[in-house]
PDB file of N, CA and C in Angstrom:
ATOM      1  N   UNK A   1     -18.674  10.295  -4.518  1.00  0.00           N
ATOM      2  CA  UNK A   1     -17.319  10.330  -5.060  1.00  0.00           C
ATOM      3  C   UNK A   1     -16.301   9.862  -4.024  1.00  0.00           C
ATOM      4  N   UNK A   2     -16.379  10.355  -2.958  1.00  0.00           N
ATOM      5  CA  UNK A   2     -15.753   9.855  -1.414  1.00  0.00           C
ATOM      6  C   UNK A   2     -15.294   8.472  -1.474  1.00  0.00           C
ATOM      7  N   UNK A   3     -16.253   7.363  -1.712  1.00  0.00           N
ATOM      8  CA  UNK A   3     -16.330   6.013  -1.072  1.00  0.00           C
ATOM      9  C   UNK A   3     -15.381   5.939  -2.929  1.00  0.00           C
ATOM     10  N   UNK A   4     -16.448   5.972  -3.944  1.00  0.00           N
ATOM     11  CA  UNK A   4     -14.953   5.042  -5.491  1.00  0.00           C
ATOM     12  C   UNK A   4     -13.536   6.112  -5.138  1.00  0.00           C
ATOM     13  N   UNK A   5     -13.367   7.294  -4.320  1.00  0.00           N
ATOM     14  CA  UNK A   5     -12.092   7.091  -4.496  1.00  0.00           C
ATOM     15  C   UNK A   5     -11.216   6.413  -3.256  1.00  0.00           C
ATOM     16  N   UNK A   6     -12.017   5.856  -2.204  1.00  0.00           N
ATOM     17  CA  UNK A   6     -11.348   4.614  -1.304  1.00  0.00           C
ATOM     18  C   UNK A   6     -11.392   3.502  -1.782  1.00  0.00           C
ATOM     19  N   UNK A   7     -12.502   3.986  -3.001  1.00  0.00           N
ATOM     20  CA  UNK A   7     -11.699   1.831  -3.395  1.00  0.00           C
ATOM     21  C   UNK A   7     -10.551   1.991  -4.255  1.00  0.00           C
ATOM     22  N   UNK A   8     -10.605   3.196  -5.357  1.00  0.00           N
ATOM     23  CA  UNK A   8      -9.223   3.609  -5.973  1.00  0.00           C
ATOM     24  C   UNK A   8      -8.124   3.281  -5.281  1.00  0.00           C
ATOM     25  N   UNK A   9      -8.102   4.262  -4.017  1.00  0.00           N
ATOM     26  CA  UNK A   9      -7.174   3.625  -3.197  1.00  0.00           C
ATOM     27  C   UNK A   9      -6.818   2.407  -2.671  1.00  0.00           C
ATOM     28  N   UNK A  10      -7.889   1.759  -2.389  1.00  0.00           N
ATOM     29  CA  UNK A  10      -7.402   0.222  -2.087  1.00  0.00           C
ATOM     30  C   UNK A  10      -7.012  -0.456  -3.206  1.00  0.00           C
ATOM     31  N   UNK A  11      -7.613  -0.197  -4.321  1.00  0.00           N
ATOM     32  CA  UNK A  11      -7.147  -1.026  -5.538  1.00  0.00           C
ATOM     33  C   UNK A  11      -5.633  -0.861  -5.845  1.00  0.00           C
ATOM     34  N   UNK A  12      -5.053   0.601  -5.602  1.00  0.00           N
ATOM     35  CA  UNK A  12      -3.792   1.485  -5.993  1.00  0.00           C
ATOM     36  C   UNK A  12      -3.272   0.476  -4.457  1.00  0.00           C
ATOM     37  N   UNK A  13      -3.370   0.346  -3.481  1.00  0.00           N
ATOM     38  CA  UNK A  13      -2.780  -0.450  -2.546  1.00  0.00           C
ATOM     39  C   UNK A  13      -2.392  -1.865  -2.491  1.00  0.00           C
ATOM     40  N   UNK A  14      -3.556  -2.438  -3.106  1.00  0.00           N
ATOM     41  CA  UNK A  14      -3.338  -3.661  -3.200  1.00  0.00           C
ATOM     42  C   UNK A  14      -1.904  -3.911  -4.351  1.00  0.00           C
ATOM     43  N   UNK A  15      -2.545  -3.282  -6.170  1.00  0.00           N
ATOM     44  CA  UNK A  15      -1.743  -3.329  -6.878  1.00  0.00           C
ATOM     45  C   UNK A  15      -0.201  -3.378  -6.508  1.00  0.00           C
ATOM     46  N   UNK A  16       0.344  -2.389  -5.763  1.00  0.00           N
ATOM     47  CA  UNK A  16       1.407  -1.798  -5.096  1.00  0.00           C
ATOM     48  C   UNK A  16       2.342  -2.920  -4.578  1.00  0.00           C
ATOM     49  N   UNK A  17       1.093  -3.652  -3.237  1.00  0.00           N
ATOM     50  CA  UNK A  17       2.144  -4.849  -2.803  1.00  0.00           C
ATOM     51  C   UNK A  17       2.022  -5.782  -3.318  1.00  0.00           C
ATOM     52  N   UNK A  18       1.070  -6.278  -4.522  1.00  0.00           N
ATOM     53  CA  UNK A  18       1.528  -6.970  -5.695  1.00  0.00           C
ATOM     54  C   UNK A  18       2.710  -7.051  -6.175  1.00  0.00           C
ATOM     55  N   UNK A  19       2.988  -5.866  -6.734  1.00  0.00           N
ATOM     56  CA  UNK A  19       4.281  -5.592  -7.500  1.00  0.00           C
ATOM     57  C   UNK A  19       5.383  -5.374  -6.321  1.00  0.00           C
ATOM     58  N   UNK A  20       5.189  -5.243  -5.661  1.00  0.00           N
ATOM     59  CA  UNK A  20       6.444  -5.191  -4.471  1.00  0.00           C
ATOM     60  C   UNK A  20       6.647  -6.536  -4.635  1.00  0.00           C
ATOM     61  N   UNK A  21       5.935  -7.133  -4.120  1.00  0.00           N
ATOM     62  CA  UNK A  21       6.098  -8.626  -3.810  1.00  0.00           C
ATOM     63  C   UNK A  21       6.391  -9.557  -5.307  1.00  0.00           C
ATOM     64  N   UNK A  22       6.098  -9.352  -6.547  1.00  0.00           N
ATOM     65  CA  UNK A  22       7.194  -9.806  -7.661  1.00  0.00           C
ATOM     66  C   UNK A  22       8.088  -9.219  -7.799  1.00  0.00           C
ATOM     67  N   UNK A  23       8.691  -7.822  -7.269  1.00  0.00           N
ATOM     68  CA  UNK A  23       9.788  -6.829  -7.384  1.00  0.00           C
ATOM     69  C   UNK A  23      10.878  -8.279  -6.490  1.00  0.00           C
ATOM     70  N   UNK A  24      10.644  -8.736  -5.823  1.00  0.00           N
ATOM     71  CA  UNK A  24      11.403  -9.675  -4.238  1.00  0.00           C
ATOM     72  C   UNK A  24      11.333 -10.514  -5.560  1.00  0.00           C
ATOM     73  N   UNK A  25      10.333 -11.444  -6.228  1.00  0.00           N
ATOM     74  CA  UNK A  25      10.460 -12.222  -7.289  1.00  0.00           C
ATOM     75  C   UNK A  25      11.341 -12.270  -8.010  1.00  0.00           C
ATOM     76  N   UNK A  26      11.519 -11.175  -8.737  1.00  0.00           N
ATOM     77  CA  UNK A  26      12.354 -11.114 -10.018  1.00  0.00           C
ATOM     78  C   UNK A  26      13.623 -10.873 -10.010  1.00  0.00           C
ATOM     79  N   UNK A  27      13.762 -10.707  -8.817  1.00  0.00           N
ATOM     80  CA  UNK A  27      15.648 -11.065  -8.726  1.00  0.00           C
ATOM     81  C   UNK A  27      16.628 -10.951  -9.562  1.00  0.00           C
ATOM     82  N   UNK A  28      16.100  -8.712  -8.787  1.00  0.00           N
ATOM     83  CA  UNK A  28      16.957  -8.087  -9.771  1.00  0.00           C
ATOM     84  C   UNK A  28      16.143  -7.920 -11.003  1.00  0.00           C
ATOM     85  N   UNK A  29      15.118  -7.876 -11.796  1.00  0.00           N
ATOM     86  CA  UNK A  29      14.683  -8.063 -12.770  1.00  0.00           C
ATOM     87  C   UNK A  29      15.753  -9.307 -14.356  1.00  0.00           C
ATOM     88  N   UNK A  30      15.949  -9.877 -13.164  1.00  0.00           N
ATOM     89  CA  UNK A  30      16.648 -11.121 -14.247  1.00  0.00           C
ATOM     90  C   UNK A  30      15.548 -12.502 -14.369  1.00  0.00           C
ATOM     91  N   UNK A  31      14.388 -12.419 -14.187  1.00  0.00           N
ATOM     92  CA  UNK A  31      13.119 -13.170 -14.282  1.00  0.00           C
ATOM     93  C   UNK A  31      11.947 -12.270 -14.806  1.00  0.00           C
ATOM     94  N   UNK A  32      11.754 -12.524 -16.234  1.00  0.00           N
ATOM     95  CA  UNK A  32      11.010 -12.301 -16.753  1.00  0.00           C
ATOM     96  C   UNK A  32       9.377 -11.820 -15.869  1.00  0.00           C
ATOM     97  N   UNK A  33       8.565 -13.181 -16.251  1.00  0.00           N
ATOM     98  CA  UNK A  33       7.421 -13.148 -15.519  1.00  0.00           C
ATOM     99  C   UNK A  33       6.900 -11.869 -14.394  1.00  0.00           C
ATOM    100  N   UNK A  34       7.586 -12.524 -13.122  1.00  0.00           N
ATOM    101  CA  UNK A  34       7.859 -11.477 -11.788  1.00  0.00           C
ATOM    102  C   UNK A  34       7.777  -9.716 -12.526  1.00  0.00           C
ATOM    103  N   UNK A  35       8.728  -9.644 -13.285  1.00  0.00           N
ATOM    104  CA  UNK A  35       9.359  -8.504 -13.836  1.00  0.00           C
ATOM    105  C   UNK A  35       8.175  -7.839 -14.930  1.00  0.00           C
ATOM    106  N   UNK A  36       7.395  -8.656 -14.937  1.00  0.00           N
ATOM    107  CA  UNK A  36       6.056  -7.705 -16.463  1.00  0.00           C
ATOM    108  C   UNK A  36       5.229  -7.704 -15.041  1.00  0.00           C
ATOM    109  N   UNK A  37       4.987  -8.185 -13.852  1.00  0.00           N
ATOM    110  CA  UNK A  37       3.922  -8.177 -12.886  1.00  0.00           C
ATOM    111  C   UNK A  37       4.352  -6.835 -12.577  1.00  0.00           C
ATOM    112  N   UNK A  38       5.824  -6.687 -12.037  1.00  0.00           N
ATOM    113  CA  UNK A  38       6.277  -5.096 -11.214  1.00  0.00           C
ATOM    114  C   UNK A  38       5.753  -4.285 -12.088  1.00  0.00           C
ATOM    115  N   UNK A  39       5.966  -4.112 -13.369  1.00  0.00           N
ATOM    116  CA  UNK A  39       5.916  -3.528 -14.611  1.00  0.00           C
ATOM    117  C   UNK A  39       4.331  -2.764 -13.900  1.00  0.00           C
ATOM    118  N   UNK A  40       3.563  -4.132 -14.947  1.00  0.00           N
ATOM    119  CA  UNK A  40       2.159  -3.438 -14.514  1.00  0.00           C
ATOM    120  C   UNK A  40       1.662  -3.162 -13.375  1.00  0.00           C
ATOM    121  N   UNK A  41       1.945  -3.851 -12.322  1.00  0.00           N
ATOM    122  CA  UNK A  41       1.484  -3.594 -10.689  1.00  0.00           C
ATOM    123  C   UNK A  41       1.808  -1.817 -10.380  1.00  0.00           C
ATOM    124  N   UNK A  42       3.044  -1.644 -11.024  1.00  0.00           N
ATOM    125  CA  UNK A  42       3.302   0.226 -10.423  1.00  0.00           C
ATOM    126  C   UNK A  42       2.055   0.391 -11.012  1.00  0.00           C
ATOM    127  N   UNK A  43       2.491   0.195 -12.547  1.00  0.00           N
ATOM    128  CA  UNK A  43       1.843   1.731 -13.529  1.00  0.00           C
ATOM    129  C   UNK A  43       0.463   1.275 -13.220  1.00  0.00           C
ATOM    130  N   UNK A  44      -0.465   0.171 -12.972  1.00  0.00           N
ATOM    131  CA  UNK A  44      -1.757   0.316 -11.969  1.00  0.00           C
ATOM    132  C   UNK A  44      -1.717   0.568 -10.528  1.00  0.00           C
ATOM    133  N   UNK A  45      -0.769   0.497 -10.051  1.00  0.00           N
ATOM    134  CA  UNK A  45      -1.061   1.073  -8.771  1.00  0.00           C
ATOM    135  C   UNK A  45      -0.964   3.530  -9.020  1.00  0.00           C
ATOM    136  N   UNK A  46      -0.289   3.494  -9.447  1.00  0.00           N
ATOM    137  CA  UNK A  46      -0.248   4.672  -9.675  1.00  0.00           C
ATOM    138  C   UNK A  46      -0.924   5.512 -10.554  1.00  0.00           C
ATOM    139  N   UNK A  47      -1.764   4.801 -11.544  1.00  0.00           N
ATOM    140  CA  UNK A  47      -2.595   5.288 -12.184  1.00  0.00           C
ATOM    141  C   UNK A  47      -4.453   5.283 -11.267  1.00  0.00           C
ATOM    142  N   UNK A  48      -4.484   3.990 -10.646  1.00  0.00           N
ATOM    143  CA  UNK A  48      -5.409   4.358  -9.582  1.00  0.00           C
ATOM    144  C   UNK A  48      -4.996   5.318  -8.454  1.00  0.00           C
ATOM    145  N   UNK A  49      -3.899   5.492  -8.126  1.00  0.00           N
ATOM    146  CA  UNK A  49      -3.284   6.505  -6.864  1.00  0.00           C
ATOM    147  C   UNK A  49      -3.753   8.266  -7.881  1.00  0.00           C
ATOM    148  N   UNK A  50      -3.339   7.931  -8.851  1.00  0.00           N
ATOM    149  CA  UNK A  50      -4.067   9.555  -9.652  1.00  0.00           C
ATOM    150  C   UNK A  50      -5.735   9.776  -9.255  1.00  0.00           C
ATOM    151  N   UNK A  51      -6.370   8.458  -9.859  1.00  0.00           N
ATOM    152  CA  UNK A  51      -7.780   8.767  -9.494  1.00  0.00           C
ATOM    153  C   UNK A  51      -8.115   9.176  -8.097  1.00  0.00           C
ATOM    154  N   UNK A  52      -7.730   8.572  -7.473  1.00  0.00           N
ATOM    155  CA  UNK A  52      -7.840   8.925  -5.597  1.00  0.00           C
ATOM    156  C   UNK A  52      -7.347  10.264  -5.440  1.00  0.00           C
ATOM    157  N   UNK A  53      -6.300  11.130  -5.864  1.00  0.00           N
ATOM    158  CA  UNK A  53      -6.260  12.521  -5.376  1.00  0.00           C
ATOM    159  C   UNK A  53      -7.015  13.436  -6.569  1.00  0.00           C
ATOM    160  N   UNK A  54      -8.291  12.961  -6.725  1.00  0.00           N
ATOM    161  CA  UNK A  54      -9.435  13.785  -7.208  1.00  0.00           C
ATOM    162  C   UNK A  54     -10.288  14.368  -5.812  1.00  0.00           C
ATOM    163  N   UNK A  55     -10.136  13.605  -5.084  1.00  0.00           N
ATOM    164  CA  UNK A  55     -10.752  13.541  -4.228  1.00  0.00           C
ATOM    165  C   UNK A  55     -10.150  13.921  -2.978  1.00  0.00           C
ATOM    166  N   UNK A  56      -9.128  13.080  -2.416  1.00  0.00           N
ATOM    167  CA  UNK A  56      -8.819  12.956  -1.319  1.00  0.00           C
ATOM    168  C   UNK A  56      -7.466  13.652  -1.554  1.00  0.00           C
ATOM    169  N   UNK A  57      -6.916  14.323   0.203  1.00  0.00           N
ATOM    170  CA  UNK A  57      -6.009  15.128  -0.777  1.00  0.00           C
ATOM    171  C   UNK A  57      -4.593  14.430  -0.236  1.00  0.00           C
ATOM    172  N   UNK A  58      -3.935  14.903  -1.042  1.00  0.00           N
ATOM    173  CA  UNK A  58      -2.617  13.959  -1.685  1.00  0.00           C
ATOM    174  C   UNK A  58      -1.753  13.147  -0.323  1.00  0.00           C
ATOM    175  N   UNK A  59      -1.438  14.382   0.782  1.00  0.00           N
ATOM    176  CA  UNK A  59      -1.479  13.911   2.347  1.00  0.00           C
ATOM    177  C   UNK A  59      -1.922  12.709   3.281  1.00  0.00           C
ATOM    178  N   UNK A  60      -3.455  13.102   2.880  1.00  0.00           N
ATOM    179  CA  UNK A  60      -3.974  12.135   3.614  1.00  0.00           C
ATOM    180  C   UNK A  60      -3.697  10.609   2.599  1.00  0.00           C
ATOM    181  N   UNK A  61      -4.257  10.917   1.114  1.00  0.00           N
ATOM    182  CA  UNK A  61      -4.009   9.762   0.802  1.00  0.00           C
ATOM    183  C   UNK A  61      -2.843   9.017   0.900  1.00  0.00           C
ATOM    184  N   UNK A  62      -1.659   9.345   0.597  1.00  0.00           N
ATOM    185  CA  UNK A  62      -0.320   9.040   0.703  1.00  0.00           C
ATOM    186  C   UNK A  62       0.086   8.207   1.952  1.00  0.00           C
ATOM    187  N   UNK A  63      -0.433   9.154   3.304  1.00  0.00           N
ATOM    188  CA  UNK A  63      -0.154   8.430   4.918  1.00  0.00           C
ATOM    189  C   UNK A  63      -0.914   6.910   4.420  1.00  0.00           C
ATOM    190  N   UNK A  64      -2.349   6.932   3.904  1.00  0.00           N
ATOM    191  CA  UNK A  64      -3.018   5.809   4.026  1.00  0.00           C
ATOM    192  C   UNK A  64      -2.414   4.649   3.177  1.00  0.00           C
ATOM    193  N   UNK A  65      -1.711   4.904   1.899  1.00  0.00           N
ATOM    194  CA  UNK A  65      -1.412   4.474   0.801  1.00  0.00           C
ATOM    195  C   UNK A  65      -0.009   4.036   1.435  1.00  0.00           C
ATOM    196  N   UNK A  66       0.897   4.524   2.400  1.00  0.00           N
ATOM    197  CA  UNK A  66       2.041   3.750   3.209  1.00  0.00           C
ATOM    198  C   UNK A  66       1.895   3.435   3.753  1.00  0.00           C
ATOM    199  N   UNK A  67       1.120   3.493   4.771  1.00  0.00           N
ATOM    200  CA  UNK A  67       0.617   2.705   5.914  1.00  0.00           C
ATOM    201  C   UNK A  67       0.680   1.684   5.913  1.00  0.00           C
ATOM    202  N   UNK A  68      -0.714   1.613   4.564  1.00  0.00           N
ATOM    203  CA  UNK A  68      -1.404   0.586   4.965  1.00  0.00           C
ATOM    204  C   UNK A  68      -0.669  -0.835   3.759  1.00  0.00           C
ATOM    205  N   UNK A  69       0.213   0.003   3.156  1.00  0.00           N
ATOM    206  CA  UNK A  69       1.084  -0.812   2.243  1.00  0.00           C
ATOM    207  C   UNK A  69       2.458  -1.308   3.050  1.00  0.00           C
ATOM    208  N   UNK A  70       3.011  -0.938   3.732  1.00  0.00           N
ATOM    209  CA  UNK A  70       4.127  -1.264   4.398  1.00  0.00           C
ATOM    210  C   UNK A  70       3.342  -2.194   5.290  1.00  0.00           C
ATOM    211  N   UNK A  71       2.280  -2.372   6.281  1.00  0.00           N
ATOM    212  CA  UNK A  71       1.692  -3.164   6.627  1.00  0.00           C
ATOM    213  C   UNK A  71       1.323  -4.874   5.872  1.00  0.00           C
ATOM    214  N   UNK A  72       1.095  -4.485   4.767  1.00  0.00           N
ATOM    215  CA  UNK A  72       0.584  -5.543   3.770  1.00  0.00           C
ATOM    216  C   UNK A  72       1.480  -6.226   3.094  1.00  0.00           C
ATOM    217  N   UNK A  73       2.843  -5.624   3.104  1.00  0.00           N
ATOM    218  CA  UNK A  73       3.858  -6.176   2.311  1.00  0.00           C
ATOM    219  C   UNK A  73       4.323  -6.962   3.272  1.00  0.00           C
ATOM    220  N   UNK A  74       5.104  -6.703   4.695  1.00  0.00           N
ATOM    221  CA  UNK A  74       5.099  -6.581   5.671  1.00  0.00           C
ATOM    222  C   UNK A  74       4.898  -8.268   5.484  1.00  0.00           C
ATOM    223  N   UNK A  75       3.581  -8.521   6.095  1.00  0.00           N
ATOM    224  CA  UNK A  75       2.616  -9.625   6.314  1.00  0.00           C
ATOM    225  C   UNK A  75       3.136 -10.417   5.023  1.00  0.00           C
ATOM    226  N   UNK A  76       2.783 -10.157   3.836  1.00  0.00           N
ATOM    227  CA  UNK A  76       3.607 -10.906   2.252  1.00  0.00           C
ATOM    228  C   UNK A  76       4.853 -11.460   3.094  1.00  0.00           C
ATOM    229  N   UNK A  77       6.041 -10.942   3.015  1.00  0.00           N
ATOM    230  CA  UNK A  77       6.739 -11.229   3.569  1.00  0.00           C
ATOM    231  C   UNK A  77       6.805 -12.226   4.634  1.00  0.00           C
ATOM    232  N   UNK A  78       6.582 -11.792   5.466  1.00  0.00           N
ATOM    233  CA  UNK A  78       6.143 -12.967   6.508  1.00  0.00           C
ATOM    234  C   UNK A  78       5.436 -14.242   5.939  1.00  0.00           C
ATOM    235  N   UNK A  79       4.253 -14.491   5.467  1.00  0.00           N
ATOM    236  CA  UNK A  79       3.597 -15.123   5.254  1.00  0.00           C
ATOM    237  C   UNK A  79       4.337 -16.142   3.596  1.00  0.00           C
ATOM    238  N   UNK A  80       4.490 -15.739   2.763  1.00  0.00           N
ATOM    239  CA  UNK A  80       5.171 -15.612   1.274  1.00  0.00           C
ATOM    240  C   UNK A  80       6.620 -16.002   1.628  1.00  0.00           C
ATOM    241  N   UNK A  81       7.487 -15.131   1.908  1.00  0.00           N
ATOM    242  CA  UNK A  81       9.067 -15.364   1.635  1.00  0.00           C
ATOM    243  C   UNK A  81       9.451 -15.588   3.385  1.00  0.00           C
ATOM    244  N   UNK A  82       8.632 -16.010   4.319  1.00  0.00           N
ATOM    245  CA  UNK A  82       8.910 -16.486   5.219  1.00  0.00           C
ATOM    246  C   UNK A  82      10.407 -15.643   6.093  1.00  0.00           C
ATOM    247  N   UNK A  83      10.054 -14.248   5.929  1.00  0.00           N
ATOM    248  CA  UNK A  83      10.224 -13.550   6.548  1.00  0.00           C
ATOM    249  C   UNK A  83      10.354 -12.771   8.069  1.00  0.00           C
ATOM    250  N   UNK A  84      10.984 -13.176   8.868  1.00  0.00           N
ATOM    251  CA  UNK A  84      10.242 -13.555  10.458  1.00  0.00           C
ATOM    252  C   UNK A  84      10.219 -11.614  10.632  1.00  0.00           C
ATOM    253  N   UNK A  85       9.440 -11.197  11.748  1.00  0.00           N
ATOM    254  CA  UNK A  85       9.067 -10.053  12.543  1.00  0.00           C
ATOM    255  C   UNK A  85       9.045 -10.249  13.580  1.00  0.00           C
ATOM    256  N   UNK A  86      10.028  -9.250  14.116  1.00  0.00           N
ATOM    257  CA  UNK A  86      10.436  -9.449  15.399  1.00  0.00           C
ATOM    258  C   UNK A  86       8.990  -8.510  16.379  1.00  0.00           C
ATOM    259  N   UNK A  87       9.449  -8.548  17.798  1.00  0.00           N
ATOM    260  CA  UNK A  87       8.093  -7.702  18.521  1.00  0.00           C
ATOM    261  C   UNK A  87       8.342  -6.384  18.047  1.00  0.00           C
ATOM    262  N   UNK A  88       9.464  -5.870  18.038  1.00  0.00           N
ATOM    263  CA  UNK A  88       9.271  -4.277  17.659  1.00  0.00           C
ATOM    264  C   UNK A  88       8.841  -3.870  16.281  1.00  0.00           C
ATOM    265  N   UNK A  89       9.080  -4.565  15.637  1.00  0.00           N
ATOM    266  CA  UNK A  89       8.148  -4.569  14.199  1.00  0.00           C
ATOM    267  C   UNK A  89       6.801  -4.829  14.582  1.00  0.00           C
ATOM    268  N   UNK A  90       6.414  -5.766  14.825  1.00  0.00           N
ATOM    269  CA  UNK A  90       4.547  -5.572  15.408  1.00  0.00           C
ATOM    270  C   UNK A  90       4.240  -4.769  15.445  1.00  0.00           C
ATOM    271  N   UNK A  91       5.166  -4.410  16.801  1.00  0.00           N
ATOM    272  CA  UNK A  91       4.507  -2.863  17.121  1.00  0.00           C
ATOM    273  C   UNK A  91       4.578  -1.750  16.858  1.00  0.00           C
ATOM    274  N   UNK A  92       5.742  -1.563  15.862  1.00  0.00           N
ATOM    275  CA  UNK A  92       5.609  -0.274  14.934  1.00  0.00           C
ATOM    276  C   UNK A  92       4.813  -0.433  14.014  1.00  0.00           C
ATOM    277  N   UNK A  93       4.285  -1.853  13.814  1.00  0.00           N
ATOM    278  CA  UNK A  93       2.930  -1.498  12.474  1.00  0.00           C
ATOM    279  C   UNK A  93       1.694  -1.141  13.119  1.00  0.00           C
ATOM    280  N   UNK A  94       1.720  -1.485  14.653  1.00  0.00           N
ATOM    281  CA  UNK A  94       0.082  -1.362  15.292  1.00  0.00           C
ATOM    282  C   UNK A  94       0.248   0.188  14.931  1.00  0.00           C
ATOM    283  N   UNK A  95       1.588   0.781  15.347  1.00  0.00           N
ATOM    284  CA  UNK A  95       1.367   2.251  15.702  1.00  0.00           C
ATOM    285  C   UNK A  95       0.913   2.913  14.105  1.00  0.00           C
ATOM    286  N   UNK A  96       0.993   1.913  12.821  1.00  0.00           N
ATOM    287  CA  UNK A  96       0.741   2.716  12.012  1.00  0.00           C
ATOM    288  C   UNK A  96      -0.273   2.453  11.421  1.00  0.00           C
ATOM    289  N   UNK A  97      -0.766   1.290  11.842  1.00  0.00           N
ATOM    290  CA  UNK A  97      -2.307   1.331  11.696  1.00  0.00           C
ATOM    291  C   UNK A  97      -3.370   1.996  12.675  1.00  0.00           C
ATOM    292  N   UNK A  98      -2.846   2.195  13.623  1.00  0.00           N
ATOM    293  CA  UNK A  98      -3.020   3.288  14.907  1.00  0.00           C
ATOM    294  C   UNK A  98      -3.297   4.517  14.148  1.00  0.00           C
ATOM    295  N   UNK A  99      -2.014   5.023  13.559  1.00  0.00           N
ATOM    296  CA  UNK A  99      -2.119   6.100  13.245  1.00  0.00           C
ATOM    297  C   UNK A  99      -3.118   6.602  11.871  1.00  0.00           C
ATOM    298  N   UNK A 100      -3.070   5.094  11.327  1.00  0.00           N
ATOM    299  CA  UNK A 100      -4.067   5.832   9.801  1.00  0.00           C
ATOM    300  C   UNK A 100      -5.457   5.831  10.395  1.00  0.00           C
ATOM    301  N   UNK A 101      -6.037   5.151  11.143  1.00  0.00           N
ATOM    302  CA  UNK A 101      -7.277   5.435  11.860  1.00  0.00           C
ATOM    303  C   UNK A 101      -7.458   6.371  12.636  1.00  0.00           C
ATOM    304  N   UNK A 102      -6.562   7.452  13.403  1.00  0.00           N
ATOM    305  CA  UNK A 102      -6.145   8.496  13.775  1.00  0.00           C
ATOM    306  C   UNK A 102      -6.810   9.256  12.975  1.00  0.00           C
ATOM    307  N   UNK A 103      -5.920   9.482  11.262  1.00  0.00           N
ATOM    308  CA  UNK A 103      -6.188  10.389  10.897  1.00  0.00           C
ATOM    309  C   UNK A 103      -7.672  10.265   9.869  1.00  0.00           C
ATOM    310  N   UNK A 104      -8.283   8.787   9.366  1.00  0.00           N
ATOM    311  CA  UNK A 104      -9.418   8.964   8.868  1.00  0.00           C
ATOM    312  C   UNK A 104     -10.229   9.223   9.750  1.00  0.00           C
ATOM    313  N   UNK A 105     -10.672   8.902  11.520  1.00  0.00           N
ATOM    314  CA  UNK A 105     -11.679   9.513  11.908  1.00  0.00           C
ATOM    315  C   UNK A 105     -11.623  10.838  12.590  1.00  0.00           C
ATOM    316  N   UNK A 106     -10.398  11.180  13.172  1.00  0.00           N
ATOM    317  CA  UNK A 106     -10.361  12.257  13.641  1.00  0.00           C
ATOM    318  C   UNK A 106      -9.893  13.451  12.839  1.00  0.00           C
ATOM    319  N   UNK A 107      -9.320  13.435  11.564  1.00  0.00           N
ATOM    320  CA  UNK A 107      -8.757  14.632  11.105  1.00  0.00           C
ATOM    321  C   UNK A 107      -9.802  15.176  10.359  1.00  0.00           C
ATOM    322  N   UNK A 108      -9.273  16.520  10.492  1.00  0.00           N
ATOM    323  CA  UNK A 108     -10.149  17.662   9.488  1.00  0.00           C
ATOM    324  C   UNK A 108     -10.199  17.695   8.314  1.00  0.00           C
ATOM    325  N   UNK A 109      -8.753  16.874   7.821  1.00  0.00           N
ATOM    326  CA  UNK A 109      -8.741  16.855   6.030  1.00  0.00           C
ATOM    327  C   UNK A 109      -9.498  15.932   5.683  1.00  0.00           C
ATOM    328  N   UNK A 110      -9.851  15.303   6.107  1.00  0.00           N
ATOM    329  CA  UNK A 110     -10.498  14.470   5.347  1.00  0.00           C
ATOM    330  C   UNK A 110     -12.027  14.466   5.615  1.00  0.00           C
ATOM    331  N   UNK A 111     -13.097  14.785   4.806  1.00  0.00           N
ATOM    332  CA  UNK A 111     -14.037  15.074   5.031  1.00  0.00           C
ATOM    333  C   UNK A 111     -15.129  13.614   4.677  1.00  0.00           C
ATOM    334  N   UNK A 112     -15.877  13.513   5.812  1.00  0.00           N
ATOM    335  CA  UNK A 112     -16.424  12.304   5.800  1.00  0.00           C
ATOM    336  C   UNK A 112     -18.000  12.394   5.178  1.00  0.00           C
TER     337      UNK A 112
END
């Protein structure tokens, strides 16, 4: 049960900066298209984010589920809407990918 609810989660992650990233699209929701992607991108990202706290508990998932989404959008940005990142942005994302590996191998909540 452990491992389908980390892919839940990745699926609920990915979905997420999907729809973030047509949310920047739809400009304002005055563009259609963009605007049915946000639509469905939440309500699947959050309907897989339900399946994942069967399992994992809401804490841990959540740190992982921002993390690793502010990371990913992050990069969208950059990469997509040509977004520049400065060094202190780098390095506040190392620290938070730092930190979600922190807490999947070393913490107690989460049972491996």
């Amino acid at each position: 049960m452990r491992r389908v609810s980390y892919l839940y989660l990745g699926v609920a992650i990915v979905a997420e900066v999907v729809a973030t990233s047509a949310l920047k699209a739809s400009e304002g929701f005055s563009r259609l298209g963009p605007s049915l992607i946000v639509l469905f991108g939440y309500g699947l990202a959050f309907f897989f984010l339900s399946l994942t706290l069967r399992a994992i508990p809401v804490g841990i998932a959540y740190a992982i589920w921002s993390g690793i989404g502010i990371v990913l959008i992050s990069a969208v940005g950059w990469i997509w809407f040509k977004q520049a990142l400065d060094m202190p942005a780098i390095i506040g994302m190392g620290l938070i990918i730092a930190g979600v590996v922190v807490v999947n191998m070393f913490s107690k909540s989460v049972s491996h």
